[in-house]
Protein backbone atom coordinates (compact mmCIF):
# COMPACT_ATOMS: atom_id res chain seq x y z
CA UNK A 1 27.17 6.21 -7.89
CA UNK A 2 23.42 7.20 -7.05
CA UNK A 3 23.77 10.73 -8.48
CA UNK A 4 25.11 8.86 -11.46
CA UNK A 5 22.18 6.90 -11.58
CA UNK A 6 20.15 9.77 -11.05
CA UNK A 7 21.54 11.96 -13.50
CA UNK A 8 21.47 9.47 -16.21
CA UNK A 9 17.69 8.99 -15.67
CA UNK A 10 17.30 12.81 -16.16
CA UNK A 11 19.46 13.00 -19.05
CA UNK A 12 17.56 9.47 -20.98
CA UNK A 13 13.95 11.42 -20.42
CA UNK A 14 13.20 9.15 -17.27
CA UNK A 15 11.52 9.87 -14.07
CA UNK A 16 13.21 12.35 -11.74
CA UNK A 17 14.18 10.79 -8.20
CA UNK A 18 10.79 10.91 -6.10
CA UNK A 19 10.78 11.38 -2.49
CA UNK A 20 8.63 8.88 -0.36
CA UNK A 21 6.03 11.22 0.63
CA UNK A 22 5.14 11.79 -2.99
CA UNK A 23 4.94 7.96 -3.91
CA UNK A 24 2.89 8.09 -0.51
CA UNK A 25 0.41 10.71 -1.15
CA UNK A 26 -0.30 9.10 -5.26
CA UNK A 27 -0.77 6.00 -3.37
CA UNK A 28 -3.25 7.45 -0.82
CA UNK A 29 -5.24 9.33 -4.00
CA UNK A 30 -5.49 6.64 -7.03
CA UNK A 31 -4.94 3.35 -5.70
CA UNK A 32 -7.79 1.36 -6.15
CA UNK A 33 -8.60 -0.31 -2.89
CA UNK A 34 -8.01 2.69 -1.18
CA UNK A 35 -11.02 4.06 -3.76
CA UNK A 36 -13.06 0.99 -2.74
CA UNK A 37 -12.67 0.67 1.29
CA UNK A 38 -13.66 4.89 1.01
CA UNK A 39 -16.84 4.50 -1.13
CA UNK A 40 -17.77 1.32 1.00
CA UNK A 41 -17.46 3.39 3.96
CA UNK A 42 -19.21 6.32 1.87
CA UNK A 43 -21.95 3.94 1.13
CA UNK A 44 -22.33 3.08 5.06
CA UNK A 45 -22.59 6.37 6.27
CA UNK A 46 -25.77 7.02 3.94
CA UNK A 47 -27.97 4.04 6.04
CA UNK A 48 -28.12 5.58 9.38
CA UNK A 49 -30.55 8.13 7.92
CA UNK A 50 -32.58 5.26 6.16
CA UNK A 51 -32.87 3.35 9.16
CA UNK A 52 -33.96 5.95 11.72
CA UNK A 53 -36.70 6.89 9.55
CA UNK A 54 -40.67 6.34 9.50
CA UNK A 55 -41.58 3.55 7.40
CA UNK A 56 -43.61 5.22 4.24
CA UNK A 57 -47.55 5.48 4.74
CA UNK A 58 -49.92 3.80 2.69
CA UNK A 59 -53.25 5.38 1.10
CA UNK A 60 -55.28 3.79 -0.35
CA UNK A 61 -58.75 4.05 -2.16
CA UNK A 62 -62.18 2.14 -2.61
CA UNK A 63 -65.75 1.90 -2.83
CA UNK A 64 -68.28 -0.16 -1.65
CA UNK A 65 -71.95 -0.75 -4.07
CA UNK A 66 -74.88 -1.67 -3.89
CA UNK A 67 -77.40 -2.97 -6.67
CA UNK A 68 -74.55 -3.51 -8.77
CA UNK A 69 -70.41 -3.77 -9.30
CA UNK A 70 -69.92 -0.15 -10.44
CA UNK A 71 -68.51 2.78 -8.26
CA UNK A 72 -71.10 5.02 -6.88
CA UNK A 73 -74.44 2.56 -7.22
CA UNK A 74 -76.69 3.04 -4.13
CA UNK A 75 -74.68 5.95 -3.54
CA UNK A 76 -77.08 8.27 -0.79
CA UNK A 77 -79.54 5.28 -0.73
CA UNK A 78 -78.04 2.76 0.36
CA UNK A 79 -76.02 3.52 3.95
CA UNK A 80 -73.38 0.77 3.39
CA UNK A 81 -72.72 2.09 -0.06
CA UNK A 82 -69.47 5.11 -0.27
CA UNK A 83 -66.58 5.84 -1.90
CA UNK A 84 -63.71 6.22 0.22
CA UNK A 85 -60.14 7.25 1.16
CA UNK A 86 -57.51 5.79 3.82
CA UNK A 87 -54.03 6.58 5.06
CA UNK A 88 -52.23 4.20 6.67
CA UNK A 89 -49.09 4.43 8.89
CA UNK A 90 -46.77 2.11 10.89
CA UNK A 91 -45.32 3.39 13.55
CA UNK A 92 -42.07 1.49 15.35
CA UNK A 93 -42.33 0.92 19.26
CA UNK A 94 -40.51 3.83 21.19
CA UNK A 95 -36.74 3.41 20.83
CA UNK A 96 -37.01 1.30 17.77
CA UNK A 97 -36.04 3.53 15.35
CA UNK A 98 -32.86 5.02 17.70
CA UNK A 99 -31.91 1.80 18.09
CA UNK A 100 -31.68 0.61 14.18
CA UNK A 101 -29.94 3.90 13.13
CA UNK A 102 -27.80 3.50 15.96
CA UNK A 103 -26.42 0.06 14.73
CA UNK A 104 -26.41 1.59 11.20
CA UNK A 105 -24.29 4.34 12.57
CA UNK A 106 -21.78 1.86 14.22
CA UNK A 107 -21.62 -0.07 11.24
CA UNK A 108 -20.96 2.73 9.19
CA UNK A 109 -17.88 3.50 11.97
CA UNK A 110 -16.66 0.18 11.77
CA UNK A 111 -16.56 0.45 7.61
CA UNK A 112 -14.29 3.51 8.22
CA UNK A 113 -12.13 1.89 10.35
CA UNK A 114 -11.74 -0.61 7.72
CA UNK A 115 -10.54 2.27 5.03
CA UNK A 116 -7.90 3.50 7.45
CA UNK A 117 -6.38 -0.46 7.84
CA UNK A 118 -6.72 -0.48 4.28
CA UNK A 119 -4.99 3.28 3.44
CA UNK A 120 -2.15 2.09 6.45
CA UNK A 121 -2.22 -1.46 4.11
CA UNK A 122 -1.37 0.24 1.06
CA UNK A 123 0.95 3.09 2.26
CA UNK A 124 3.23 0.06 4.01
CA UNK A 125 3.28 -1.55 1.17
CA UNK A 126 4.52 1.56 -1.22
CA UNK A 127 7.20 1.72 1.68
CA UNK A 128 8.50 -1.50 1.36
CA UNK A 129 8.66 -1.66 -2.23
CA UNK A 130 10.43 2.33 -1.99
CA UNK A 131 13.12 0.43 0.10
CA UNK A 132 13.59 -2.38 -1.73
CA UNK A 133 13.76 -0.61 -4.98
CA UNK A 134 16.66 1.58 -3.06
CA UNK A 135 18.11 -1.79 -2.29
CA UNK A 136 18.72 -2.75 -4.91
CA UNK A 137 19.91 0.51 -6.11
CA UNK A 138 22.28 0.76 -3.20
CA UNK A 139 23.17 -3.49 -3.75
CA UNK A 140 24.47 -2.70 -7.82
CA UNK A 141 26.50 0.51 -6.55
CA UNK A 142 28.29 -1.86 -3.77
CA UNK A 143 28.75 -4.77 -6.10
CA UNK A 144 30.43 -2.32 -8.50
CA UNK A 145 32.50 -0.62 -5.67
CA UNK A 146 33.35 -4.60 -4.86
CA UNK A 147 33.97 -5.47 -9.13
CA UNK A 148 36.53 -2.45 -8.54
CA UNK A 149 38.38 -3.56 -5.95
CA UNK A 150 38.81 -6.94 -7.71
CA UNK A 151 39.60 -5.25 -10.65
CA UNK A 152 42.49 -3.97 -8.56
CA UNK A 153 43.74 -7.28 -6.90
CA UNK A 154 43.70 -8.54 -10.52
CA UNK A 155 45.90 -5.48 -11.93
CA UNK A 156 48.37 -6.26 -9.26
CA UNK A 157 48.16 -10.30 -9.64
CA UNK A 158 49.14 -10.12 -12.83
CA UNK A 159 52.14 -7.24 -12.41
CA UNK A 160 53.62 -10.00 -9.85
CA UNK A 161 52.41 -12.63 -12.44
CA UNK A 162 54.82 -11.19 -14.84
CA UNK A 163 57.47 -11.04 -12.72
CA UNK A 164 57.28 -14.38 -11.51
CA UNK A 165 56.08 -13.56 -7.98
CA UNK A 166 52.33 -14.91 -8.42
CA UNK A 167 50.62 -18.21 -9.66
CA UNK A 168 48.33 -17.96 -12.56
CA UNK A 169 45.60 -19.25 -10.40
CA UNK A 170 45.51 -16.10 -8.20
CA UNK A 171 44.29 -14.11 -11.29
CA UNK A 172 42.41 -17.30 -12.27
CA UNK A 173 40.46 -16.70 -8.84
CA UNK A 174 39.84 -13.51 -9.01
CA UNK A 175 38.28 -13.55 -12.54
CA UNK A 176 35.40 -15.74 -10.83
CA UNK A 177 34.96 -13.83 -7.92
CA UNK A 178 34.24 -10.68 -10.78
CA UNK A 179 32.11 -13.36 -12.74
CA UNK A 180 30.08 -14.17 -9.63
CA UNK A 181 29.84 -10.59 -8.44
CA UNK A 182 28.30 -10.01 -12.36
CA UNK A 183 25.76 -12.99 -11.53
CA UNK A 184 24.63 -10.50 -7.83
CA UNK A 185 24.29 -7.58 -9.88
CA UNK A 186 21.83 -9.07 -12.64
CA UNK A 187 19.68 -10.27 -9.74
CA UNK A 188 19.98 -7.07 -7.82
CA UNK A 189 18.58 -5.57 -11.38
CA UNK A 190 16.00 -8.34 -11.58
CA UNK A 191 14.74 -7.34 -7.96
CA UNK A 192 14.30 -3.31 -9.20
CA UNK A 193 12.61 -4.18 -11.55
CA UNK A 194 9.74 -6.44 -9.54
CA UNK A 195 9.88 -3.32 -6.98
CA UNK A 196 9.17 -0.66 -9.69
CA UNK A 197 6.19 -3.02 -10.91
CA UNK A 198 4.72 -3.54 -7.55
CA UNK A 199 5.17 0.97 -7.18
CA UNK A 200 3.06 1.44 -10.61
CA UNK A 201 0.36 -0.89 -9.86
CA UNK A 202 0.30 0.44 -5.81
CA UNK A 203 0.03 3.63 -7.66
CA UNK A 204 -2.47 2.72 -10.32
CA UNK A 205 -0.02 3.95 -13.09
CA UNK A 206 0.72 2.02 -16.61
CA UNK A 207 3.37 -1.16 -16.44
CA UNK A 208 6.54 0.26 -17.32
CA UNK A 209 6.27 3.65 -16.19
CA UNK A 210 9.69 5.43 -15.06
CA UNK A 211 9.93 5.16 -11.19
CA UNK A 212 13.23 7.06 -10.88
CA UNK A 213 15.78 6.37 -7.99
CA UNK A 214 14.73 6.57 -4.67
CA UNK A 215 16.33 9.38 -2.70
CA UNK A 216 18.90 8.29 0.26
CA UNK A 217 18.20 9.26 3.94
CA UNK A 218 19.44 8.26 6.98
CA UNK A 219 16.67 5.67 8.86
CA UNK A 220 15.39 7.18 12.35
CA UNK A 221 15.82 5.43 15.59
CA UNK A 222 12.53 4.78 17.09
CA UNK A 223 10.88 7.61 18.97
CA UNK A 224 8.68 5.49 21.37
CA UNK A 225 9.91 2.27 23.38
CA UNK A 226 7.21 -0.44 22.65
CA UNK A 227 4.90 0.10 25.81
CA UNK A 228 4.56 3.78 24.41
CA UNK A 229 3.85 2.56 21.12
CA UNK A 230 1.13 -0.23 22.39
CA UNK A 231 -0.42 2.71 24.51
CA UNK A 232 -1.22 5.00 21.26
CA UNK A 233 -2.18 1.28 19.53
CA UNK A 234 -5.04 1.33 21.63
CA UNK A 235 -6.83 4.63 20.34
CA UNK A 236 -5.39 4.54 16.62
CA UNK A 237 -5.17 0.66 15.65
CA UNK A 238 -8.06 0.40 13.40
CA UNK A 239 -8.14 -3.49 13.55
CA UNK A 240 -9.16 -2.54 17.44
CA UNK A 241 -11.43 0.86 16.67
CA UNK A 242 -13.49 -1.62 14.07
CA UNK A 243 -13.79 -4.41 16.84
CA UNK A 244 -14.88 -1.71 19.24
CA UNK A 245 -17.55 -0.78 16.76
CA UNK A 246 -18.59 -3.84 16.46
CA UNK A 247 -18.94 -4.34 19.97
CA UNK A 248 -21.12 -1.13 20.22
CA UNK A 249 -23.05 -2.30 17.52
CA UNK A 250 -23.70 -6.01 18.87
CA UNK A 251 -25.20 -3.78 22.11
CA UNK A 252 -27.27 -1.78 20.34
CA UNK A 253 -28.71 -4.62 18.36
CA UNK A 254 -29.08 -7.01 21.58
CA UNK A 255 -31.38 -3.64 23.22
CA UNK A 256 -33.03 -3.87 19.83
CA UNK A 257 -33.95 -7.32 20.54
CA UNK A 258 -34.92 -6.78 23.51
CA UNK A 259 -37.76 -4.41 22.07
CA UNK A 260 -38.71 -6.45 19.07
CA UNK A 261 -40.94 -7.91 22.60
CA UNK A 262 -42.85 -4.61 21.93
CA UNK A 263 -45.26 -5.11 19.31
CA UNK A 264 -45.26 -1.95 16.38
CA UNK A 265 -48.62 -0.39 15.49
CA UNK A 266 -50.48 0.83 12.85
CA UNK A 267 -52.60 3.94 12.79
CA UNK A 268 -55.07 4.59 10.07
CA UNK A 269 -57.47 7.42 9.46
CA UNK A 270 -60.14 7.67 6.26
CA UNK A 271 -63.01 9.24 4.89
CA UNK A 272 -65.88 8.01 3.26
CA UNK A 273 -68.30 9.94 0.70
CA UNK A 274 -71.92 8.55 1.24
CA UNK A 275 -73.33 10.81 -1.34
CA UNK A 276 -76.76 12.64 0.11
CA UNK A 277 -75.94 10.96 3.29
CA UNK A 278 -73.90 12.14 5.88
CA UNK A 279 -70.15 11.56 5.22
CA UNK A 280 -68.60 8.64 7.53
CA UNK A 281 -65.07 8.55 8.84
CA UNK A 282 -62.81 6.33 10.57
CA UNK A 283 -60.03 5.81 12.48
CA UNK A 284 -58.27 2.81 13.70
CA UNK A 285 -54.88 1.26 15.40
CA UNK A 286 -53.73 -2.22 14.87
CA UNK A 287 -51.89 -4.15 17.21
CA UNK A 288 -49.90 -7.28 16.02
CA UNK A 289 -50.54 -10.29 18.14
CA UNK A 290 -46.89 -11.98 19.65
CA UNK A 291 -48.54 -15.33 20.28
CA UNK A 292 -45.16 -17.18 18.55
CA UNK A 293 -42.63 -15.38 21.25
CA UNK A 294 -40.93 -18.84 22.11
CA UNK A 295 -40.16 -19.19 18.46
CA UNK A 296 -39.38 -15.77 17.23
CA UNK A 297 -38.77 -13.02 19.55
CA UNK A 298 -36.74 -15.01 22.35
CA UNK A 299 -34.25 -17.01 19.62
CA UNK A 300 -33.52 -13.57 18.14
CA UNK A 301 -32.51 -12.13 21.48
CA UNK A 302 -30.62 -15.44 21.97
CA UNK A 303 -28.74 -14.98 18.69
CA UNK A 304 -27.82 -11.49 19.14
CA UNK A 305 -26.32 -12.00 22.56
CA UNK A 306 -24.19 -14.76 21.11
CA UNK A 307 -22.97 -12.42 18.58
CA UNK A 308 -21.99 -9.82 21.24
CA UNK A 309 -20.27 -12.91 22.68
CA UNK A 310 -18.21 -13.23 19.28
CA UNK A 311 -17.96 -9.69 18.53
CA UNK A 312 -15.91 -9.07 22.25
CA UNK A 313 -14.03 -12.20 22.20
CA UNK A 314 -12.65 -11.30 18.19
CA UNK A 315 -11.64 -7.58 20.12
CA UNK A 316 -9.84 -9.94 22.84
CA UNK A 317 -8.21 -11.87 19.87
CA UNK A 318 -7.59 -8.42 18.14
CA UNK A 319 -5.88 -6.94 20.95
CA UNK A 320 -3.42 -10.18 21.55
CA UNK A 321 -3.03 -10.31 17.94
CA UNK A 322 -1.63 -6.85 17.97
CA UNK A 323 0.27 -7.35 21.37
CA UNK A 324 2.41 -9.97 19.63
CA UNK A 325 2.76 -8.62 16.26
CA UNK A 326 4.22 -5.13 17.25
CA UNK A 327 6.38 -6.67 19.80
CA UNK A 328 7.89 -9.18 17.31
CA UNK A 329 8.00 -6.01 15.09
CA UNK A 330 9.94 -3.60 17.49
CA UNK A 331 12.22 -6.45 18.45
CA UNK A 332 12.95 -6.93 14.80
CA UNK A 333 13.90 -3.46 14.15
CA UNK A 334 15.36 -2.53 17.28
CA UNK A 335 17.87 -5.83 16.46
CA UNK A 336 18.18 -3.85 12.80
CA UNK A 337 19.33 -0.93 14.07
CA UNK A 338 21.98 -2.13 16.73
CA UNK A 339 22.89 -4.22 13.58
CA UNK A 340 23.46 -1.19 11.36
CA UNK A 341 25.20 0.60 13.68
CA UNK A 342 27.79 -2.08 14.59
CA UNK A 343 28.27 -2.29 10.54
CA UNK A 344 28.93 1.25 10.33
CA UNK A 345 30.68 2.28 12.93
CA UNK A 346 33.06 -1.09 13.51
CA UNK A 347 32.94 -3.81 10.84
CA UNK A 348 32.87 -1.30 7.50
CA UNK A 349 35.87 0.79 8.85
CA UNK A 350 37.80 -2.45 10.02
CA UNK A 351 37.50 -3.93 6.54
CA UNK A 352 38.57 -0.78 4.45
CA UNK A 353 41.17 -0.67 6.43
CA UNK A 354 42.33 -4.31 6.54
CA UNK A 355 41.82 -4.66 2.70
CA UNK A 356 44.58 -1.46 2.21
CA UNK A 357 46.82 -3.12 4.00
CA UNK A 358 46.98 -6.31 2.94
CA UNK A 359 46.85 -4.65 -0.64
CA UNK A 360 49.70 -3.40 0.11
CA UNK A 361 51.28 -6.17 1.72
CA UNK A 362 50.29 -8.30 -1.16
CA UNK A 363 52.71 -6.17 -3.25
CA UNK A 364 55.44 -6.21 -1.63
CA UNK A 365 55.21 -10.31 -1.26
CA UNK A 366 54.48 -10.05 2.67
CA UNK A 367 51.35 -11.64 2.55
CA UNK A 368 49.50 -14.25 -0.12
CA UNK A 369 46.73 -14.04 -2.79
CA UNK A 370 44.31 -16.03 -0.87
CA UNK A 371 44.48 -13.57 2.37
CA UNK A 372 43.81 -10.76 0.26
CA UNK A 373 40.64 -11.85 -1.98
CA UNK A 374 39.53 -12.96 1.03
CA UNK A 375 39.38 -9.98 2.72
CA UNK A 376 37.53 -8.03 -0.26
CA UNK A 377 34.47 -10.66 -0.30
CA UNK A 378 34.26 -10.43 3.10
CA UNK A 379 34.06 -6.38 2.83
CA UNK A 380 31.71 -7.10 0.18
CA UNK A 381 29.54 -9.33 2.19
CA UNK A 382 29.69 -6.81 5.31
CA UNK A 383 28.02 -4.01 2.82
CA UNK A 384 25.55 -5.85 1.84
CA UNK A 385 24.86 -6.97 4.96
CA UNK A 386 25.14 -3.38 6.82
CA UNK A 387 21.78 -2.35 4.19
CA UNK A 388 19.91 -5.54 4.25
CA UNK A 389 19.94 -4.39 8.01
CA UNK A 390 18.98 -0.97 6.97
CA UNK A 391 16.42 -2.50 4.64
CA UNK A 392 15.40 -5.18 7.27
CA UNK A 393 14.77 -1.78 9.73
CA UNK A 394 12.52 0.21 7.32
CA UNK A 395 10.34 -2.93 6.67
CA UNK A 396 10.03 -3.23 10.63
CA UNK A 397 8.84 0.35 10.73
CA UNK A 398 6.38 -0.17 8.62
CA UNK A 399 5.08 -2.82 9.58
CA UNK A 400 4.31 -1.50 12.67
CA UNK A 401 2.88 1.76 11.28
CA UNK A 402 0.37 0.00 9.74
CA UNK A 403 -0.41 -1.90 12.73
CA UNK A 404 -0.42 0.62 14.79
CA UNK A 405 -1.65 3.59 13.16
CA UNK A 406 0.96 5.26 14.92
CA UNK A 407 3.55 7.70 12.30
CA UNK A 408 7.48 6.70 13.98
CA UNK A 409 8.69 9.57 11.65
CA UNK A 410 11.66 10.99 13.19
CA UNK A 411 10.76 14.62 15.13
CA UNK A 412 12.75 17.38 14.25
């Protein structure tokens, strides 16, 4: 049924089936808060540069007159009189300047961490809606498969209808189960087609674009046991890289405090045309006064320590957070998989096998109507219930790739 699909698309002028890693990789280049996060971070990484620099110097011109308001009067006469040029420059205390393109610098890291949550964000996101889009495709195929073997109860009903062996009301029943089979399909179809939006906008393309079926393959069993997975976590969670940066950068700022103590300075240097007279220079260095300590310098220290306060206790939250999420996570999938398995390897053979044979019992009068279209809804429920597990399991690993940072591809 999904090469029919498949082939029909190819035939109508539709999308070819896409693999995954190409929805992925469109994803990761054109969607648009991917775009943003990287030129936020792009932006960040420009101010360490503006921050460890000199502040600009200052020149600056004038003259001083005597006799009257003009430039140049007493000029050589008069020894107060000149017309002069200064330049001006402030220079940071020692370790100032380190220090603010140090925080600028952990900033910036803490902006990239940010793009990677948001790149992991989007690329679970394509994967879920991948999956459910092959849900559904997988759902209409089974409810077909299950309209089929209805059909066939139905063709038999009505051969022992005819020959007086069955009640009307067996092929009564069975026309409803087909009618409410019909009803699963339209909202399997309804479902696709929500999951092919949510692909074209993850992958900034026009509404309505072709999608094309998703291509079947078998889910991996996890390669890491949760305390493995935790351990990476550590290094490549970027919800706990970004509250390390900000950590970093609540230390550097609290040093940076610390020296705001330090008064800056301000060195100046100018010469001064005195016409016939000897020329005059001068140099100076100003020295700001810190005689408002109590109400400036020491509640700005204060404040910054209490934000290195809140910047380690959101990493402590961060870190619990993440504890708890990937364990619920792994349990979830790990109870997915043992699910699946039991489906495929016990329940879906049991039921084929049950449905033949009372089929066939049916037939020959050893066993009633009821028995019989009961067994095919229940082998209907147990495939759709065998992939909602399989569904239920790729959502899990998703999840906690994009919480952990951490690819559980399967290694060949």
């Amino acid at each position: 049924m999904r090469a029919f699909w498949a082939l029909l698309l190819v035939f109508s002028g539709a999308a070819k089936p896409i693999q995954l890693k190409e929805f992925i990789a469109t994803a990761l280049a054109r969607n648009p808060e991917i775009l943003a996060a990287q030129k936020r971070y792009e932006a960040a990484r420009l101010r360490p540069a503006q921050e460890n620099s000199l502040p600009d110097p200052r020149l600056s011109f004038g003259y001083a007159s005597n006799g009257g308001p003009l430039p140049g009067q007493g000029l050589g006469s008069q020894p107060t009189s000149n017309i002069g040029v200064m330049v001006s420059q402030e220079i940071p205390y020692p370790g100032k300047l380190k220090l603010r393109g140090g925080i600028a610098a952990k900033e910036a890291g803490a902006e990239f961490q940010q793009y990677l949550a948001v790149q992991l964000s989007v690329r679970s996101r394509v994967i879920q809606a991948y999956h459910m889009l092959h849900h559904t495709y997988a759902m209409v195929e089974i409810l077909n498969q299950g309209k089929d073997l209805v059909s066939r109860t139905i063709g038999v009903s009505e051969v022992r209808y005819s020959a007086g062996k069955a009640a009307q009301q067996d092929i009564l029943k069975a026309q409803t189960q087909l009618s409410l089979l019909e009803t699963r399909i339209i909202q399997m179809l309804q479902d696709r087609r929500s999951a092919e939006a949510e692909l074209n906008a993850l992958l900034n393309r026009q509404p309505g674009s072709p999608v094309g079926v998703p291509e079947d393959a078998d889910p991996p069993a996890l390669p890491l046991t949760v305390e493995e997975l935790l351990a990476r976590a550590a290094e490549t969670a970027p919800d706990l890289g970004r509250g390390r940066k900000m950590i970093e950068r609540g230390e550097l700022a609290v040093n940076l405090a610390r020296k705001e103590f330090h008064p800056d300075y301000t060195v100046s240097a100018g010469y001064y045309n005195m016409g016939a007279m000897p020329s005059m220079y001068e140099a100076r260095i100003e020295i700001p006064l810190h005689l408002h300590t109590a109400a400036r310098q020491r509640p700005a220290l204060d404040e910054q320590v209490q934000l290195l306060g809140e910047a380690r206790h959101n990493f402590e939250a961060a870190e619990q957070n993440l504890q708890f999420r990937v364990r619920e996570a792994y349990a979830a999938a790990q109870t997915a998989f043992r699910l699946m398995k039991i489906y495929s390897d016990t329940i879906l053979p049991q039921s084929s096998l049950t449905i033949e044979s009372s089929l066939a019992s049916y037939e020959t009068g050893a066993t009633d109507f009821l028995s019989v279209l009961t067994n095919v809804i229940t082998r209907i429920d147990a495939q759709q219930q065998a992939h909602e597990q399989e569904l239920n399991y790729a959502l899990a690993l998703a999840k906690l790739e994009e919480l952990t940072g951490v690819s559980l591809e399967a290694k060949p």
